[in-house]
Protein backbone atom coordinates (compact mmCIF):
# COMPACT_ATOMS: atom_id res chain seq x y z
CA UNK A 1 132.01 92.69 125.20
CA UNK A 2 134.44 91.58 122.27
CA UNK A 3 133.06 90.56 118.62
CA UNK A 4 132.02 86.76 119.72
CA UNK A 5 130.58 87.45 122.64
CA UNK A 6 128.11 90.31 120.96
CA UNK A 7 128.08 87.32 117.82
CA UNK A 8 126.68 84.47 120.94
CA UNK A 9 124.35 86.99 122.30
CA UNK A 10 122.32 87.50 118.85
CA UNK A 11 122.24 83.33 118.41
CA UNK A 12 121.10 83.01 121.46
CA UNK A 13 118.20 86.00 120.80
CA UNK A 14 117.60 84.00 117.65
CA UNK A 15 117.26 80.45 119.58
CA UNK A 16 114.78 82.46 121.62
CA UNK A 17 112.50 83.82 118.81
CA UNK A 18 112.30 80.33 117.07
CA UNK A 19 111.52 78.07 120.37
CA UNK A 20 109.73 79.85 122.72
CA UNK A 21 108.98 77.61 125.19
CA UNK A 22 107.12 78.99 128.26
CA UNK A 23 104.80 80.97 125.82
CA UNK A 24 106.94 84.48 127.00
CA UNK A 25 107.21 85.65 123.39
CA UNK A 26 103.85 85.17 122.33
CA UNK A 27 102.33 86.84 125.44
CA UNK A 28 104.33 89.95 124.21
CA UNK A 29 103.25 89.69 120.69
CA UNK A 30 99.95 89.29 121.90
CA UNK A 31 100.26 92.31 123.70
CA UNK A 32 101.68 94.21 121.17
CA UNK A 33 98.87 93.62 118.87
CA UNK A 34 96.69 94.73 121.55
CA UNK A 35 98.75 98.27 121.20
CA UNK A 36 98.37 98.27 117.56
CA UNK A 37 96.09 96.01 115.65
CA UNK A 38 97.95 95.88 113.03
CA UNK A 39 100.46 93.90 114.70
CA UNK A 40 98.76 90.63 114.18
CA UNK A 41 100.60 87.60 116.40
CA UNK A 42 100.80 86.26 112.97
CA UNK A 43 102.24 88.64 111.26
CA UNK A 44 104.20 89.63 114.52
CA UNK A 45 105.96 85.97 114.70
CA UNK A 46 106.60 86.24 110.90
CA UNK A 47 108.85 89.01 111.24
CA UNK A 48 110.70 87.64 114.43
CA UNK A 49 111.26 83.99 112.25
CA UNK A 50 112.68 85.91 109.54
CA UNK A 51 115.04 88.03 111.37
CA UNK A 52 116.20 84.77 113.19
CA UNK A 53 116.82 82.40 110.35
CA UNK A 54 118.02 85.50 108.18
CA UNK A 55 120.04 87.90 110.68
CA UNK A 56 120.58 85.74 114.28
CA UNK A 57 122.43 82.69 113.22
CA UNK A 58 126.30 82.69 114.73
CA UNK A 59 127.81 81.71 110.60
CA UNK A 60 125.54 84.32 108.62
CA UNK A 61 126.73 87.05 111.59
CA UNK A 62 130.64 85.73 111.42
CA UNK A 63 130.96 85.93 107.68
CA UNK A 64 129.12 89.33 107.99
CA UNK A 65 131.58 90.44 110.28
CA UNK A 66 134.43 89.32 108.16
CA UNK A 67 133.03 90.98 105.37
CA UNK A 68 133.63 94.67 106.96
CA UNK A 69 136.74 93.39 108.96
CA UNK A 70 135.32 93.83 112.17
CA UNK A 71 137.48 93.42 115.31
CA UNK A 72 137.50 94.33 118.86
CA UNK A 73 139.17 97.83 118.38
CA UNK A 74 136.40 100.30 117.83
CA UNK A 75 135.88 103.44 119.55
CA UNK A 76 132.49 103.28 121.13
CA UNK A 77 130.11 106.03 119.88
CA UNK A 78 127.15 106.54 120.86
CA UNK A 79 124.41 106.47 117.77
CA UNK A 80 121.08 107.56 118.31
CA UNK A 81 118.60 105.54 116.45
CA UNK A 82 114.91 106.63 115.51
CA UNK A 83 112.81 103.88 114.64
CA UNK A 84 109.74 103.68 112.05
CA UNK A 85 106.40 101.56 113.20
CA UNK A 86 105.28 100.58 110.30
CA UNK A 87 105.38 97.00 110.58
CA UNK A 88 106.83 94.96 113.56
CA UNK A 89 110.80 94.92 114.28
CA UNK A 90 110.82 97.16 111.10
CA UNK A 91 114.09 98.66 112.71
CA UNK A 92 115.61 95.93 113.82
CA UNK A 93 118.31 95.90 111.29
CA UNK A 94 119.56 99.33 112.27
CA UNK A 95 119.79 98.09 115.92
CA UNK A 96 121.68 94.96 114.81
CA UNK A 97 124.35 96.74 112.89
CA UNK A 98 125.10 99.54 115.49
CA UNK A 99 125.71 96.57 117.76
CA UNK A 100 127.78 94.13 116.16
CA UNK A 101 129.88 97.00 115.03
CA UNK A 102 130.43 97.55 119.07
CA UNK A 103 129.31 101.62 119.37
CA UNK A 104 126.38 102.29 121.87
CA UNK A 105 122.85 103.35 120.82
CA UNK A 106 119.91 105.02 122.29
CA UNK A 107 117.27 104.37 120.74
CA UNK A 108 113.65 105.92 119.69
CA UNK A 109 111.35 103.87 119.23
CA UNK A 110 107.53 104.67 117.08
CA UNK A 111 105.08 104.92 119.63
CA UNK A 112 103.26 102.06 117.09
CA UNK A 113 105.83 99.63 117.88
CA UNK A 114 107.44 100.43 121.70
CA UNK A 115 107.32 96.94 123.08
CA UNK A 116 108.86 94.39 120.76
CA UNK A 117 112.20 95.29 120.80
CA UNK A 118 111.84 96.41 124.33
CA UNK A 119 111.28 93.01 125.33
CA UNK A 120 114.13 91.73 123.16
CA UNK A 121 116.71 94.29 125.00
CA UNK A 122 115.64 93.11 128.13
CA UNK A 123 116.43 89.25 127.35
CA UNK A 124 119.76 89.74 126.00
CA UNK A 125 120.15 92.33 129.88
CA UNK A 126 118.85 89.15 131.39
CA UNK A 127 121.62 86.90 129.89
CA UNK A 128 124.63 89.51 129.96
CA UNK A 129 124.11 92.99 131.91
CA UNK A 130 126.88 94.52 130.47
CA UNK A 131 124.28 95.40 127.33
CA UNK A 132 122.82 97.82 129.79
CA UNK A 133 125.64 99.97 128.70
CA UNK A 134 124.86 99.14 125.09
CA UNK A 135 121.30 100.17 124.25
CA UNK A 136 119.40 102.46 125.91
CA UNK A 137 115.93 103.87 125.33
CA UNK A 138 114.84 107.85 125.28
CA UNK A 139 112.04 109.95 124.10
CA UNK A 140 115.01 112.43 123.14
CA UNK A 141 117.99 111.92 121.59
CA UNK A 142 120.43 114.83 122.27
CA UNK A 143 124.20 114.52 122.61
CA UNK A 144 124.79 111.60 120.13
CA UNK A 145 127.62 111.20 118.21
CA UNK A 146 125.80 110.03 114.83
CA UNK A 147 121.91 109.59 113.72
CA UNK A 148 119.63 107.12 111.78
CA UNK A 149 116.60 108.20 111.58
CA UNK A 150 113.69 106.75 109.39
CA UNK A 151 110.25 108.22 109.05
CA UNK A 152 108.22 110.27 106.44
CA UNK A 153 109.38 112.94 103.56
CA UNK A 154 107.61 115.18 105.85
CA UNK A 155 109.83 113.87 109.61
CA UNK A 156 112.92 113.24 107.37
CA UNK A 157 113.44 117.14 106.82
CA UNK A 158 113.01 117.72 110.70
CA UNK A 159 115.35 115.07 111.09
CA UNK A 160 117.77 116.53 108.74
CA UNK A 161 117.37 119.95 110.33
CA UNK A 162 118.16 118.85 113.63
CA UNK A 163 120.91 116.48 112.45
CA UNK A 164 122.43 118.50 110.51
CA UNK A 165 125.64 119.52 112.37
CA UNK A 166 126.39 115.38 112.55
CA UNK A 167 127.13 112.16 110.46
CA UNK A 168 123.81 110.78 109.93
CA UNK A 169 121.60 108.89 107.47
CA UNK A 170 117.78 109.81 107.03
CA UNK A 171 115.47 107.60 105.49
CA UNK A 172 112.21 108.86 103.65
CA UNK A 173 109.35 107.07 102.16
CA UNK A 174 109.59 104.21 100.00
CA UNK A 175 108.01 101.36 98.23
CA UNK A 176 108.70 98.44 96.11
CA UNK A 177 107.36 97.24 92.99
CA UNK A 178 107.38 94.15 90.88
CA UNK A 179 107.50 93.84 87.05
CA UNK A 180 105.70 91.18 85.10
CA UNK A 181 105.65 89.36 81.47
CA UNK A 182 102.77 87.79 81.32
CA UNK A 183 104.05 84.12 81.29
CA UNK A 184 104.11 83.69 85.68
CA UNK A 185 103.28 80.47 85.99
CA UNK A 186 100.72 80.04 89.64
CA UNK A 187 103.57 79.75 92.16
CA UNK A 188 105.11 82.94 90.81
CA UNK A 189 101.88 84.79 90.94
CA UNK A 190 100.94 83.15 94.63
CA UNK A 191 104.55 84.62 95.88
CA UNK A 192 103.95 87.74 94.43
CA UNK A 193 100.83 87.73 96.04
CA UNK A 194 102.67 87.34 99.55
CA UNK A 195 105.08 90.13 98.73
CA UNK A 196 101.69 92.50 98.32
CA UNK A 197 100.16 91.43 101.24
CA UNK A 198 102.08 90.56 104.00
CA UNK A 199 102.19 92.79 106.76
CA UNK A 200 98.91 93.99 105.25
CA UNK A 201 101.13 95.80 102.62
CA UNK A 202 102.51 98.67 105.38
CA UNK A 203 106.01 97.72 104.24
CA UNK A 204 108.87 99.84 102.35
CA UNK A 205 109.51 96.06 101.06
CA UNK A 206 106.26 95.61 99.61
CA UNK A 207 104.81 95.68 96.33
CA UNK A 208 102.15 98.71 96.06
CA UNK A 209 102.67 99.08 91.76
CA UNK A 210 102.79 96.56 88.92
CA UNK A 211 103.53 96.73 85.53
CA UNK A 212 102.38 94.26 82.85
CA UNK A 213 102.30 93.85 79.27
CA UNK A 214 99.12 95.08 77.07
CA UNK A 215 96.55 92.45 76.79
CA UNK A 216 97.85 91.32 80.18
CA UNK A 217 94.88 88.75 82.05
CA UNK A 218 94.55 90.25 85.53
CA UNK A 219 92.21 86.57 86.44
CA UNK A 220 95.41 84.76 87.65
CA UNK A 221 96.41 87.29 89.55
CA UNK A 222 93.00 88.42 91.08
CA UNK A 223 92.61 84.49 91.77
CA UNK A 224 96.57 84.36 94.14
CA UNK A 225 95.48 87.23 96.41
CA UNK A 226 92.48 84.68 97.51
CA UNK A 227 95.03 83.41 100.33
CA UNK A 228 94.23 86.68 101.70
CA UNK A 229 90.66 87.34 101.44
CA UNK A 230 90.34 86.93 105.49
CA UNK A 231 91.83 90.68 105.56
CA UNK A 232 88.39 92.03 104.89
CA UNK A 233 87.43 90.53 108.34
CA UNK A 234 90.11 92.78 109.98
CA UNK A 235 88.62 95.76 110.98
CA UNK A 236 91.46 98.45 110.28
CA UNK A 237 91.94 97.10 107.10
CA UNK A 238 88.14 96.75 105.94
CA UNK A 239 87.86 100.25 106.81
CA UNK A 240 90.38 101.15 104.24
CA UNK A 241 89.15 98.70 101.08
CA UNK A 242 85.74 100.40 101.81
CA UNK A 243 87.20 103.42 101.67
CA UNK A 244 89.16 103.41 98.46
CA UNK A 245 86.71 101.63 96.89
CA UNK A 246 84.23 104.25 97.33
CA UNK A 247 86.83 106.97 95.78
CA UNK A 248 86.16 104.50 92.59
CA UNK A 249 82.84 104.14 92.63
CA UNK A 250 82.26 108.37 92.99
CA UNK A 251 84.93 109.03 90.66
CA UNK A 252 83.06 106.43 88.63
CA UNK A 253 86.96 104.67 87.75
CA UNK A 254 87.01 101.57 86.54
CA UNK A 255 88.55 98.70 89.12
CA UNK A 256 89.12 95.20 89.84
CA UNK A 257 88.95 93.03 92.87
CA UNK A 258 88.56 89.85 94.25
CA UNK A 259 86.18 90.94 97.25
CA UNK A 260 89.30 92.06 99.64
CA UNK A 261 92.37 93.79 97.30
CA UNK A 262 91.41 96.61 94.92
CA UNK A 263 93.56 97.01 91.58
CA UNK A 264 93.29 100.24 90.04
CA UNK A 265 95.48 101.58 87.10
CA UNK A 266 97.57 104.45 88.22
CA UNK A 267 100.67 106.18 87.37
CA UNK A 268 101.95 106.64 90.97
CA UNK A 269 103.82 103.81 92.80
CA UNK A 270 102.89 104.10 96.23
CA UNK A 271 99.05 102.74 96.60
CA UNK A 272 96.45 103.23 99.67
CA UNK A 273 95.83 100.06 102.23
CA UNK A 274 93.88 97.31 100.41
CA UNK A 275 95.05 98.86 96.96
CA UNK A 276 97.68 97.61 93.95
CA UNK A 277 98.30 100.21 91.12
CA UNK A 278 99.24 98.87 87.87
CA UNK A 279 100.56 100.07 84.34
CA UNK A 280 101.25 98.80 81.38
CA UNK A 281 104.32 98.61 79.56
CA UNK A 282 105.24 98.48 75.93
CA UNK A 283 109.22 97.95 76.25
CA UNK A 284 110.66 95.56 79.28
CA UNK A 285 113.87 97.35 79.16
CA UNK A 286 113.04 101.42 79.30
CA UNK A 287 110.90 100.13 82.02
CA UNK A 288 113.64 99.02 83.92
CA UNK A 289 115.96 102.18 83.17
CA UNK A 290 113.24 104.58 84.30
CA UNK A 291 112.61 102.17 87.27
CA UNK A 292 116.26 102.30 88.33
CA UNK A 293 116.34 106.07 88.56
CA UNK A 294 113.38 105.89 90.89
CA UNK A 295 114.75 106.96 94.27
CA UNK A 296 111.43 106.49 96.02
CA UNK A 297 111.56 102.67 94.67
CA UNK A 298 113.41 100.17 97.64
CA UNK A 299 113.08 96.72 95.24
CA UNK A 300 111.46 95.64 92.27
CA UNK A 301 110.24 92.28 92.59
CA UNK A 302 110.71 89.90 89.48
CA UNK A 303 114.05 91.80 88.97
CA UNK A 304 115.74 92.55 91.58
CA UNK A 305 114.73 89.78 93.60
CA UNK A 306 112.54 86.67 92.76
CA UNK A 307 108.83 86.94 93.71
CA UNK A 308 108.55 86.17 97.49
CA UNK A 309 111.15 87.05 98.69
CA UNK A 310 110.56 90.96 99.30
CA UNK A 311 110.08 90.69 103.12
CA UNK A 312 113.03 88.05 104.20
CA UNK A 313 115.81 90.63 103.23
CA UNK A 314 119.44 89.22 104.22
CA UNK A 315 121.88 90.83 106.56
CA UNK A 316 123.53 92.31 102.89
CA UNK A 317 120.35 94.53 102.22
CA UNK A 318 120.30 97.86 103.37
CA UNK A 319 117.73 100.06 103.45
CA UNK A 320 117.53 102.17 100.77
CA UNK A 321 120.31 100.98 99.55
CA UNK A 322 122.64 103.04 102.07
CA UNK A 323 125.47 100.74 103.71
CA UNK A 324 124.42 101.16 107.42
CA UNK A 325 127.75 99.14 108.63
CA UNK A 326 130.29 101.38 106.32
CA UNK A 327 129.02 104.21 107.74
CA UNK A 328 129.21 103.11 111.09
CA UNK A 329 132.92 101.83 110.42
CA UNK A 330 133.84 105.19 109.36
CA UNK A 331 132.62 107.43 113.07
C-alpha cells in the first residue's frame, strides 16, 4: 500500500467509529466493558470519537504526513509494539504512527484492553487484506527490528533489559497536573473537572495534583466534580473512594469531598483512584520551573494546555514527549 491508500484506510476507520450504523461497534464496546469494567461504553465511545475527529480525518493525516516528508520509499521494518490498558485505545497512537510511516508491527496488546483494537484491525482486513501483512498480533515479540513498549517503572526496566541490543523507546509512569490562580471562572473549573475525571482518572493525561494559591476556596471546585458524582455507583471505583478515604479517617488527615472525589493535600503528584492531591504555591513562576524538570509529569493543565483539553491530544502530541514518527523515520 502507498501513502494515500494507508491515508483512505484510517478515514474510512474514522467514518466507521463516528456512524456506526448496524450497532457493530457498540456490541464490541459493550463487550469490552464486560472484560474490564472499567471500560464503560461511555467512556469507551469517548475515546474512539476523539481519535476520529483528532487522528482519522484524510487533511489532519496529509498535513501530518507532509510534516515528516513521508513518501512511498521506506524500508519496511517490522516494530514490535507493547501496549498499556489503562484506558481504552490508550495505544492507539503508537499503532497509527508505525503505520502511516509504512513499517510492519506486531503488536502486544494489555490483557485489560485485547479486543478494541482487535476489532479495528479486522475492519480495515475486511476493506483491504493486504493489512494482513501490516499488523499482526503475538503474546511474544521476538525478532523485531525496533520496540515501543509502555508499561510501569517496574515493566519498563524488563523492557529495557530485553530491548536493549535494539532501537527502542520505553515509556514509564506518568501523570499530568494542572496549575491554578484562583480567578477560574465556572467553565474553567467544570473542564478541569473533566480532565480529572474522565476515564475515571486511569490516564497518563489526567490531572491527579493541583496547585493553588494560599487562601485558595476549594467550594467551586468541590461544586464542578458534581457532574461526576454517579462514579460512586460504579462498583470498582466505590471500592477505591472507600478505601482511601478510610486511610484519612485512621490516619486522622484532614480531607475534602463532595460525596464521590477525595482531595487531600500531598506533596506527591500521582494520586490513588477517586483521589486529587493538591499544594499550595507562593510563586507562579518557580512553580512552573520545578514543574518543567518533572520527568514523571506528561502535561500541566492551565499551562500547557487549556483546561479540557487533556484527553483529546492531537496527532502532534507524543507521549512523553518522545517523537514516535522521527524515530520511526530514522530505522
Amino acid at each position: 500500500m502507498n501513502l494515500q491508500n494507508r491515508i483512505d484506510l484510517l478515514k474510512q476507520l474514522g467514518d466507521y467509529l463516528q456512524n456506526d450504523l448496524n450497532g457493530e461497534w457498540n456490541a464490541v464496546m459493550q463487550k469490552a466493558y464486560e472484560q474490564n469494567n472499567w471500560f464503560t461504553p461511555d467512556f469507551t465511545a469517548l475515546a474512539a470519537k476523539n481519535i476520529a475527529e483528532q487522528f482519522l480525518q484524510a487533511d489532519k493525516l496529509t498535513q501530518w504526513a507532509k510534516h515528516y516528508f513521508i513518501d512511498d520509499n521506506v524500508a519496511g521494518k517490522n516494530v514490535g509494539l507493547v501496549m498499556a490498558g489503562n484506558i481504552p485505545l490508550v495505544g492507539f497512537h503508537d499503532f497509527l504512527s508505525i503505520f502511516i510511516c509504512g513499517h510492519k508491527q506486531t503488536i502486544k496488546l494489555s490483557s485489560k484492553d485485547d479486543i478494541l483494537l482487535k476489532h479495528l484491525i479486522q475492519k480495515l482486513i475486511e476493506w483491504n487484506s493486504d493489512i494482513k501483512n501490516y499488523v499482526s498480533f503475538s503474546e511474544m515479540l521476538k525478532g523485531c527490528d525496533a520496540y515501543i513498549a509502555t508499561g510501569s517503572n517496574n515493566s519498563a526496566r524488563y523492557f529495557e533489559y530485553y530491548f536493549s541490543k535494539y532501537p527502542s523507546i520505553i515509556r514509564r509512569n506518568r501523570t499530568s497536573v494542572a496549575t491554578l490562580k484562583g480567578d477560574e471562572t465556572t467553565e474553567d473549573l467544570e473542564k478541569l473537572s473533566d480532565d480529572i475525571h474522565l476515564f475515571f482518572g486511569l490516564g497518563c493525561r489526567n490531572v491527579t495534583k493541583i496547585f493553588v494559591p494560599k487562601e485558595y476556596d476549594f467550594v467551586p471546585l468541590l461544586n464542578s466534580f458534581n457532574k461526576y458524582k454517579h462514579f460512586i455507583d460504579h462498583n470498582k471505583y466505590k471500592n477505591n473512594y472507600d478505601y482511601n478515604l478510610s486511610i484519612q479517617l485512621m490516619n486522622n488527615r484532614f480531607y475534602m469531598t463532595n460525596g464521590s472525589t477525595l482531595m487531600v493535600e500531598s506533596e506527591s503528584i500521582f494520586s490513588p483512584i477517586a483521589q486529587l492531591n493538591y499544594s499550595f504555591y507562593d510563586n507562579m513562576d518557580l512553580l512552573l520551573e520545578s514543574l518543567k524538570n518533572n520527568n514523571d509529569i506528561q502535561c500541566i493543565a492551565g499551562k500547557d494546555i487549556p483546561f479540557g483539553n487533556a484527553q483529546s491530544p492531537s496527532l502532534m502530541d507524543y507521549a512523553d514527549g518522545v517523537d514516535t514518527i522521527q524515530f520511526l523515520l530514522t530505522l
